[in-house]
Protein backbone atom coordinates (compact mmCIF):
# COMPACT_ATOMS: atom_id res chain seq x y z
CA UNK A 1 101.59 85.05 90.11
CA UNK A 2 103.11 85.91 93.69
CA UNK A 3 100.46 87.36 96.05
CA UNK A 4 101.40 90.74 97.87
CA UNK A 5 101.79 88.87 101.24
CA UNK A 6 103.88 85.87 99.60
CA UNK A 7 105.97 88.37 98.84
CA UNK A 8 106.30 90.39 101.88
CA UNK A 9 106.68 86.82 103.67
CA UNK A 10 109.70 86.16 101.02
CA UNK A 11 111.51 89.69 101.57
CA UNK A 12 110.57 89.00 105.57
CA UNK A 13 112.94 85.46 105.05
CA UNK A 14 115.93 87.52 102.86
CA UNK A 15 119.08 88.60 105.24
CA UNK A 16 119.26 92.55 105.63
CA UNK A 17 121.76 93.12 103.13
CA UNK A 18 120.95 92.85 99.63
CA UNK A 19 121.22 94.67 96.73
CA UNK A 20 118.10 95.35 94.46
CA UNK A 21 119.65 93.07 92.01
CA UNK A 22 119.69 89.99 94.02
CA UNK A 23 115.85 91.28 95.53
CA UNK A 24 114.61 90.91 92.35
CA UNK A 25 116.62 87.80 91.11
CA UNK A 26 114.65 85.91 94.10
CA UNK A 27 111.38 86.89 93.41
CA UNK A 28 111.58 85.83 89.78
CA UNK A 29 113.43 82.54 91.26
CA UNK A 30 110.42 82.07 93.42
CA UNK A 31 107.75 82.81 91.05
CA UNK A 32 109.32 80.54 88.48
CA UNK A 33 109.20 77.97 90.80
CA UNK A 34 105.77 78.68 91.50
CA UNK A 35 104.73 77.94 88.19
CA UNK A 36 106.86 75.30 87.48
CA UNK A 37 104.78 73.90 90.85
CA UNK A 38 101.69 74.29 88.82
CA UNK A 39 102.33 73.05 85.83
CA UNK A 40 103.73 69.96 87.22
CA UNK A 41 100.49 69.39 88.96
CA UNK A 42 98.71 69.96 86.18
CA UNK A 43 100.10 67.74 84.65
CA UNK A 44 102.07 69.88 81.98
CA UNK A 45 104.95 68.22 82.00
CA UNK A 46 107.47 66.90 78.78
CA UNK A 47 108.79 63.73 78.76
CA UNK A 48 112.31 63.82 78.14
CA UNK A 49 112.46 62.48 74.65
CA UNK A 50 110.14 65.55 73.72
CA UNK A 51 112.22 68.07 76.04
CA UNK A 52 115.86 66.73 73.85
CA UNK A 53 113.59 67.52 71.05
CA UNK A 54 112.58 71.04 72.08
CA UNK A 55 115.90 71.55 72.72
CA UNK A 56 117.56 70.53 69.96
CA UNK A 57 115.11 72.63 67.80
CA UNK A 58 116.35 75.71 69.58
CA UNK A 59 119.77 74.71 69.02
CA UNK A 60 119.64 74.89 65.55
């Protein structure tokens, strides 16, 4: 989750022009990443035999 003043400091870092769109496009971006931060510290991580796996089931 992305704290009110993470946020403010993320809009605060975006040029002036944007549209809402692309606003909201980098907030999702950032939280993602934010997560994705986590879990890799965590330890919640695939190997990439398992990820090809994953994958392939969704394939199907």
């Amino acid at each position: 989750m992305i704290t009110k003043t993470q946020l403010i400091s993320t809009l605060d870092n975006l040029p002036e022009n944007l549209t809402i769109d692309q606003v909201i496009d980098h907030i999702i971006f950032i939280d993602k990443v934010k997560k994705g931060m986590a879990d890799s510290a965590s330890g919640r991580v695939n190997t990439k035999e398992k990820a090809r796996l994953k994958l392939n089931k969704m394939l199907r």
